[in-house]
PDB file of N, CA and C in Angstrom:
ATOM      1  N   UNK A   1     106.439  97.667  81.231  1.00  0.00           N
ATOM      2  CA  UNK A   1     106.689  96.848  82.390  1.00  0.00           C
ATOM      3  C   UNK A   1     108.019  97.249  83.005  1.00  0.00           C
ATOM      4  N   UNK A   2     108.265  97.247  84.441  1.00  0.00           N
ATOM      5  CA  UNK A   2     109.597  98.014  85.325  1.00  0.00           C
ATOM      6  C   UNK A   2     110.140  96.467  85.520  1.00  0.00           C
ATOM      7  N   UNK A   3     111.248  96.588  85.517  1.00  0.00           N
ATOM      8  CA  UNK A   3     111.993  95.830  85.860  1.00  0.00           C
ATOM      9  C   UNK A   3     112.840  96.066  87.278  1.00  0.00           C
ATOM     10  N   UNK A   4     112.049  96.754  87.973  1.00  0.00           N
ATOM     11  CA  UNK A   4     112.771  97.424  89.277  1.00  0.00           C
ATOM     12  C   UNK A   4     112.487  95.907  90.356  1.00  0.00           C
ATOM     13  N   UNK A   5     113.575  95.921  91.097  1.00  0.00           N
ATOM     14  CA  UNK A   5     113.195  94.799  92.183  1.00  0.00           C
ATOM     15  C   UNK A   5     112.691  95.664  93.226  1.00  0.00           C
ATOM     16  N   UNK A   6     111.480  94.236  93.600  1.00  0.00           N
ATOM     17  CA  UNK A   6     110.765  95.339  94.953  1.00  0.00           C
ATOM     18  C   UNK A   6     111.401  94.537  96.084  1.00  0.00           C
ATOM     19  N   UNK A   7     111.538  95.583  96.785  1.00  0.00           N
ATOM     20  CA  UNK A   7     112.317  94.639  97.906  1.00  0.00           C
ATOM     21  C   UNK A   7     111.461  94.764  99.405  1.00  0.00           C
ATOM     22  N   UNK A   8     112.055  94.497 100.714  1.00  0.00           N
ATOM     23  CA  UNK A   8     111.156  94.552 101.613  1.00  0.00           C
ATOM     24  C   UNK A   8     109.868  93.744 102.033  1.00  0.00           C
ATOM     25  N   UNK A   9     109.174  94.189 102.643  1.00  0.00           N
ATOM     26  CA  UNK A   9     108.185  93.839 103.209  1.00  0.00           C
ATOM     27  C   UNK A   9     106.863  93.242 101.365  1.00  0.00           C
ATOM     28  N   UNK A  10     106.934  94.273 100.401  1.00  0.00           N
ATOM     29  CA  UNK A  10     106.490  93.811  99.581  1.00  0.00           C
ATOM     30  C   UNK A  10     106.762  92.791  98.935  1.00  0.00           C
ATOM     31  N   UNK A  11     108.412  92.192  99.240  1.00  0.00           N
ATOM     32  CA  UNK A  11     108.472  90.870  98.095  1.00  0.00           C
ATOM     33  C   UNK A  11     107.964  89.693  98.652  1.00  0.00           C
ATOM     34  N   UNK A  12     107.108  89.710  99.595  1.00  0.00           N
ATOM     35  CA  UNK A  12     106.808  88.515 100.080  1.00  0.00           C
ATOM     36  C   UNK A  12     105.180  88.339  99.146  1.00  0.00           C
ATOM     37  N   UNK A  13     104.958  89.560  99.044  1.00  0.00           N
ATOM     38  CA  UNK A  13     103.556  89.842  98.149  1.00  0.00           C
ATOM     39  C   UNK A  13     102.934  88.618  97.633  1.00  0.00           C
ATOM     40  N   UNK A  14     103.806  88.242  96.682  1.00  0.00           N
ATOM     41  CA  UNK A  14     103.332  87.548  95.363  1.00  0.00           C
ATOM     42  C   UNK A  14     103.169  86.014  96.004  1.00  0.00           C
ATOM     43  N   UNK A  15     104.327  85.668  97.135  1.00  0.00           N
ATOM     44  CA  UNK A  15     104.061  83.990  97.562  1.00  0.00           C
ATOM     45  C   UNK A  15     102.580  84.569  98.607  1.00  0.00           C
ATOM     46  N   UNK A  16     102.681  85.447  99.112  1.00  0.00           N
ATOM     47  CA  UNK A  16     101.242  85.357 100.458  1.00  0.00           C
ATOM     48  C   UNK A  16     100.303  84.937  99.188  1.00  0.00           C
ATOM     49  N   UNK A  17      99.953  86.213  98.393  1.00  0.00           N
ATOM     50  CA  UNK A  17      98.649  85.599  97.485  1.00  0.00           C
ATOM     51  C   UNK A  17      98.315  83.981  97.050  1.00  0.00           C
ATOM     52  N   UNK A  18      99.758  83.317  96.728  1.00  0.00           N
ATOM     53  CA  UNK A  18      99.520  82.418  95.822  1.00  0.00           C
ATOM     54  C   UNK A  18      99.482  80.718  97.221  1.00  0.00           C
ATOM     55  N   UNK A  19     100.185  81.278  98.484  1.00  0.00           N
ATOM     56  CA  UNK A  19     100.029  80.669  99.519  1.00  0.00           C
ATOM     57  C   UNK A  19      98.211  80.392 100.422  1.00  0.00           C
ATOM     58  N   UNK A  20      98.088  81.504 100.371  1.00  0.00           N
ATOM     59  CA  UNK A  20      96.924  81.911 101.055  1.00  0.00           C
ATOM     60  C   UNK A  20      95.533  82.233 100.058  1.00  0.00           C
ATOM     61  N   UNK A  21      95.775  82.432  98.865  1.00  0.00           N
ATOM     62  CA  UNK A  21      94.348  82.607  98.543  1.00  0.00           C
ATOM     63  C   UNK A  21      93.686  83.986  98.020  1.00  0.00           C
ATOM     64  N   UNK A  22      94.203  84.767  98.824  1.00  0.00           N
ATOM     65  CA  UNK A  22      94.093  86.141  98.968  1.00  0.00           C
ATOM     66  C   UNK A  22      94.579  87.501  98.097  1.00  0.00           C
ATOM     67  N   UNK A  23      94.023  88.308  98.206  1.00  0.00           N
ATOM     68  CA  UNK A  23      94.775  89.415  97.517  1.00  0.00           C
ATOM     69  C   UNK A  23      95.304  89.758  99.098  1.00  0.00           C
ATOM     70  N   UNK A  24      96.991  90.401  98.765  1.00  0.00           N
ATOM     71  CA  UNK A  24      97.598  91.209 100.041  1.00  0.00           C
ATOM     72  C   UNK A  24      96.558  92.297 100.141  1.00  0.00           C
ATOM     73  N   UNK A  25      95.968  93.073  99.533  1.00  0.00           N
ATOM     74  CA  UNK A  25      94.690  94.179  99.819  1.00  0.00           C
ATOM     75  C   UNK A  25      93.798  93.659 100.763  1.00  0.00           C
ATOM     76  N   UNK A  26      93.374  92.587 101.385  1.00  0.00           N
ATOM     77  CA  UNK A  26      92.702  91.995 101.980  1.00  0.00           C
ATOM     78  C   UNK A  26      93.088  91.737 103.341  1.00  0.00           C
ATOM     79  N   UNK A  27      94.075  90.997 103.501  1.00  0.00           N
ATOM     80  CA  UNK A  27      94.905  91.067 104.295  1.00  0.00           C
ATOM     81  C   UNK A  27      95.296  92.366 104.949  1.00  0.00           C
ATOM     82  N   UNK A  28      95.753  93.215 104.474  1.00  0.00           N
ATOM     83  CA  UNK A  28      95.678  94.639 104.713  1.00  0.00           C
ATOM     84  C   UNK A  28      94.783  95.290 105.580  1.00  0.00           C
ATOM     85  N   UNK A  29      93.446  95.139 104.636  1.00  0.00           N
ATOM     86  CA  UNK A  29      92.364  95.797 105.059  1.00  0.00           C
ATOM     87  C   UNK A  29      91.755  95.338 106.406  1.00  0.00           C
ATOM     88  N   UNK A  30      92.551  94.063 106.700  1.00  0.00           N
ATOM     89  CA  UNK A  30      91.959  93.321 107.645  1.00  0.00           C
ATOM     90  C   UNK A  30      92.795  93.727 109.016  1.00  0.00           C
ATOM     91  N   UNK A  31      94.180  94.332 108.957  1.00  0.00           N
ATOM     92  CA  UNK A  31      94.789  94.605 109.606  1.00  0.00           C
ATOM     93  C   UNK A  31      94.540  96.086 110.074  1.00  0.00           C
ATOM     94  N   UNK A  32      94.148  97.097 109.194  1.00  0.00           N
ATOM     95  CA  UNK A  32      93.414  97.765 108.993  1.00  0.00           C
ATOM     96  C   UNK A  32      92.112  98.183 109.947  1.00  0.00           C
ATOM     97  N   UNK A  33      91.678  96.841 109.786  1.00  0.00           N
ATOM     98  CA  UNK A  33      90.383  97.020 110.448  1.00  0.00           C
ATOM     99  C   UNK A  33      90.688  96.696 111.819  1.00  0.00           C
ATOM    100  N   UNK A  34      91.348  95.484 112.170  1.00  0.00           N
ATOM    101  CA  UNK A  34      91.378  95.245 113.874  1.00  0.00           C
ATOM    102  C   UNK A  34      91.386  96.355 114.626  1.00  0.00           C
ATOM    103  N   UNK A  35      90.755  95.959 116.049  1.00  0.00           N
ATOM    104  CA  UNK A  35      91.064  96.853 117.003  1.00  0.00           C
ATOM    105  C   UNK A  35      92.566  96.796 117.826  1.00  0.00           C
ATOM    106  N   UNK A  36      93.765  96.033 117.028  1.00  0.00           N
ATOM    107  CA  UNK A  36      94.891  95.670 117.356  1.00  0.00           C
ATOM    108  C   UNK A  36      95.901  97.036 117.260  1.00  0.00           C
ATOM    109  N   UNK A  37      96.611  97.486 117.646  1.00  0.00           N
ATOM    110  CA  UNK A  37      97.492  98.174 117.231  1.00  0.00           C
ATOM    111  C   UNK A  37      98.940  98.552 117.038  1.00  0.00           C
ATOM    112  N   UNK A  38      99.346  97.203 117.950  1.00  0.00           N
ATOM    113  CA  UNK A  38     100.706  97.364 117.738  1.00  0.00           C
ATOM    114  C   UNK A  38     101.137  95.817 116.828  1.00  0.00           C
ATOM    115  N   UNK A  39     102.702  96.129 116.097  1.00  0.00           N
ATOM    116  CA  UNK A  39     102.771  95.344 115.337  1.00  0.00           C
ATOM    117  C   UNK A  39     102.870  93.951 115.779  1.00  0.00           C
ATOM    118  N   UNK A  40     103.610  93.948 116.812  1.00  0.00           N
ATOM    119  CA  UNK A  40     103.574  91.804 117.125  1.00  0.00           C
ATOM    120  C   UNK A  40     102.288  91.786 117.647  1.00  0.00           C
ATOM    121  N   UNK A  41     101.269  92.352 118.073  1.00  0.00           N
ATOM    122  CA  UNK A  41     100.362  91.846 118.685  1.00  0.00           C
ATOM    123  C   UNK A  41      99.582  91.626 117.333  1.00  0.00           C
ATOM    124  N   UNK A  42      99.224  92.445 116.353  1.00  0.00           N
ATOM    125  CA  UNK A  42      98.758  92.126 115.250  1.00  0.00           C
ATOM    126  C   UNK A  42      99.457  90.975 114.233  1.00  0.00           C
ATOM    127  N   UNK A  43     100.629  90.181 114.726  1.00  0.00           N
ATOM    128  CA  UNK A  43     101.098  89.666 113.928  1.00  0.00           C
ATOM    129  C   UNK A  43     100.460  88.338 114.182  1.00  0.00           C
ATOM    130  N   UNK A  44     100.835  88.196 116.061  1.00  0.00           N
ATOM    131  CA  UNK A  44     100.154  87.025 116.665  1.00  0.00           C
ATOM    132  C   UNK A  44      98.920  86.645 116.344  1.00  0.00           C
ATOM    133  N   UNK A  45      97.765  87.647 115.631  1.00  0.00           N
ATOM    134  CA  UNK A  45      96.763  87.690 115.258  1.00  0.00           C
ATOM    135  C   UNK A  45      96.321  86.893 114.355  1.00  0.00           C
ATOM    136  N   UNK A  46      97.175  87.878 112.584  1.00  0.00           N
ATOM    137  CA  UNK A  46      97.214  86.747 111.820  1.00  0.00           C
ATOM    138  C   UNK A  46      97.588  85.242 111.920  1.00  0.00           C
ATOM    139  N   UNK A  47      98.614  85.173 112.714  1.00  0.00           N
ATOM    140  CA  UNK A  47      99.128  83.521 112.968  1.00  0.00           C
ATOM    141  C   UNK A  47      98.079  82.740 113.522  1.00  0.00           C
ATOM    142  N   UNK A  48      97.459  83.566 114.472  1.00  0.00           N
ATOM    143  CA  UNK A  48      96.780  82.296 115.216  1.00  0.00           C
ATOM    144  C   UNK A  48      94.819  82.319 115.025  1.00  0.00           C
ATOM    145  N   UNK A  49      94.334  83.166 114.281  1.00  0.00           N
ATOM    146  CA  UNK A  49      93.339  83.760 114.041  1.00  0.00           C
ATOM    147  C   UNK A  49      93.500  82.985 112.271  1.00  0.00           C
ATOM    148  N   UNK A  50      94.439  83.664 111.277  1.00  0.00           N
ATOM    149  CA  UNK A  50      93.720  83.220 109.834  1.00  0.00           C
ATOM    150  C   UNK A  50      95.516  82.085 109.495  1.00  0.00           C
ATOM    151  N   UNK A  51      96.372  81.581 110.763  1.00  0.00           N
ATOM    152  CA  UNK A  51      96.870  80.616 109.850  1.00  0.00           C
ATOM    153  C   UNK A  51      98.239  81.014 109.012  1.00  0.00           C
ATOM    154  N   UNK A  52      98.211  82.067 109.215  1.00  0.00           N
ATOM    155  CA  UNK A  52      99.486  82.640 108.349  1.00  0.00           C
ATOM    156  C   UNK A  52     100.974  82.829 108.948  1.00  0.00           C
ATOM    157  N   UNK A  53     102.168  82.321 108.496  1.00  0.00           N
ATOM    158  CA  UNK A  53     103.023  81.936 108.997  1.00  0.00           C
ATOM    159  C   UNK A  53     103.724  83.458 109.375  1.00  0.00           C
ATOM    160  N   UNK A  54     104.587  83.098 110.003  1.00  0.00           N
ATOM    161  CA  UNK A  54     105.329  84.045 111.011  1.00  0.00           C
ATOM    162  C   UNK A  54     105.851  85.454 110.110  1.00  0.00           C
ATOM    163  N   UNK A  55     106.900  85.137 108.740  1.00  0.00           N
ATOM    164  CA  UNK A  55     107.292  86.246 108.279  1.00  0.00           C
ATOM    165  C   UNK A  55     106.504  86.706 107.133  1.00  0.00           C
ATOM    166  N   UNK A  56     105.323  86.030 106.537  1.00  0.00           N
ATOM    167  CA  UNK A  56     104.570  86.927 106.012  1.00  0.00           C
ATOM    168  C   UNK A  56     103.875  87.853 106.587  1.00  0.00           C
ATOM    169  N   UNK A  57     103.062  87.461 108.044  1.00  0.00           N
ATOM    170  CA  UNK A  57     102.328  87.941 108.504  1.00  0.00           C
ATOM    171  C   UNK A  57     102.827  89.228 109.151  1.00  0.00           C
ATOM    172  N   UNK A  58     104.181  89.179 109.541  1.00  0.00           N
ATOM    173  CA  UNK A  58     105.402  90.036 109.613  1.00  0.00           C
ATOM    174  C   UNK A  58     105.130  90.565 108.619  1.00  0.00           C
ATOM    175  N   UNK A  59     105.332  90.691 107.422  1.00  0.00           N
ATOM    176  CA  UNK A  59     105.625  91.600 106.384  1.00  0.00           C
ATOM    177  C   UNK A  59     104.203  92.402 106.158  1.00  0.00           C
ATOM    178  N   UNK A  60     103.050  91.445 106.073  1.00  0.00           N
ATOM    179  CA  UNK A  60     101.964  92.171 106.116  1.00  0.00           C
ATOM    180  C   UNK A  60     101.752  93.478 107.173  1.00  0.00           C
ATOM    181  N   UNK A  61     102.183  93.395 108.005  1.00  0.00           N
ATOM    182  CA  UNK A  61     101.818  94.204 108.949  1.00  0.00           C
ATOM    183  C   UNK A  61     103.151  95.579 109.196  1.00  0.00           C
ATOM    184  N   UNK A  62     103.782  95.054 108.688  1.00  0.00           N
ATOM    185  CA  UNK A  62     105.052  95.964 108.452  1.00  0.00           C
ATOM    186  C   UNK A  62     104.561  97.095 107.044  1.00  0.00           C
ATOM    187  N   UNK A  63     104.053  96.209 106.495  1.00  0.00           N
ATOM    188  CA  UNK A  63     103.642  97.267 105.274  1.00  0.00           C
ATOM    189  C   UNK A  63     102.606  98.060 105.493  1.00  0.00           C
ATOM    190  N   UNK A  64     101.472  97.244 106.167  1.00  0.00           N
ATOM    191  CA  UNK A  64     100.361  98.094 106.454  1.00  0.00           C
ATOM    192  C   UNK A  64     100.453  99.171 107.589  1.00  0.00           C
ATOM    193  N   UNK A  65     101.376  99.193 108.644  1.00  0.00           N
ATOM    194  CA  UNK A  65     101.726 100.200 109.529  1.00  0.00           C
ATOM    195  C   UNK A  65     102.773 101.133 109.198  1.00  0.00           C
ATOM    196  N   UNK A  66     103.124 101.076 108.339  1.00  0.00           N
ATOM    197  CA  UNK A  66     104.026 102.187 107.194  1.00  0.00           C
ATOM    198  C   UNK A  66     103.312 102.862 106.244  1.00  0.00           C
ATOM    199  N   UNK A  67     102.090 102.617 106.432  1.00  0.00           N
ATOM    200  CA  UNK A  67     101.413 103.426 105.312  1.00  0.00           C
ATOM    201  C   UNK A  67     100.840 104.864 105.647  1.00  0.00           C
ATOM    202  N   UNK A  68     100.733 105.767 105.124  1.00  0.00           N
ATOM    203  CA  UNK A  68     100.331 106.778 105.808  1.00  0.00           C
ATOM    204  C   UNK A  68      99.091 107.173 106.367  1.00  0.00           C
ATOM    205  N   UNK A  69      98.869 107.639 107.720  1.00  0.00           N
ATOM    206  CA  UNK A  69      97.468 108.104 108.040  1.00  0.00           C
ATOM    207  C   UNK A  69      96.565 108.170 107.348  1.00  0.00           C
ATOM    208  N   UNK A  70      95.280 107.327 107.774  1.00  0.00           N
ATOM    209  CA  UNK A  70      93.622 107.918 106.939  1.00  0.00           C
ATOM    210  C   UNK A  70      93.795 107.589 105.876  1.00  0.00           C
ATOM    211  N   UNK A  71      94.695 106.225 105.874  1.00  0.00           N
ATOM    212  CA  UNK A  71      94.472 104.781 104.314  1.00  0.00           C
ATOM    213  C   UNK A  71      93.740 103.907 105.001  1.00  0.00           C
TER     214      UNK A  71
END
């Protein structure tokens, strides 16, 4: 087990799941999937579409648009 702190956009990880229900993979995939593409417009998305407050949905989408091409 690492004892490394994760910092960023991932430490919100563990409260989205246990807030929302969800695996962050889901969330992801969902961001993923929209035909949305830029980040506040996808953020406004989650907020007002599945409910999710301002800086997770922020972080979600910060992580998922940092990921590299053709994930």
């Amino acid at each position: 087990m690492s004892d490394a702190v994760v910092k960023g956009p991932a430490s919100y990880f563990p409260s989205i799941e246990k807030k929302y229900g969800r695996p962050v993979e889901e969330w992801k995939q969902l961001v993923r999937d929209s035909p949305l593409t830029r980040h506040m417009e996808l953020v406004a998305w989650l907020k007002t579409e599945h409910g999710i407050g301002h800086g997770h949905a922020n972080a979600i989408v910060a992580h998922t648009l940092a990921e590299p091409r053709g994930r």
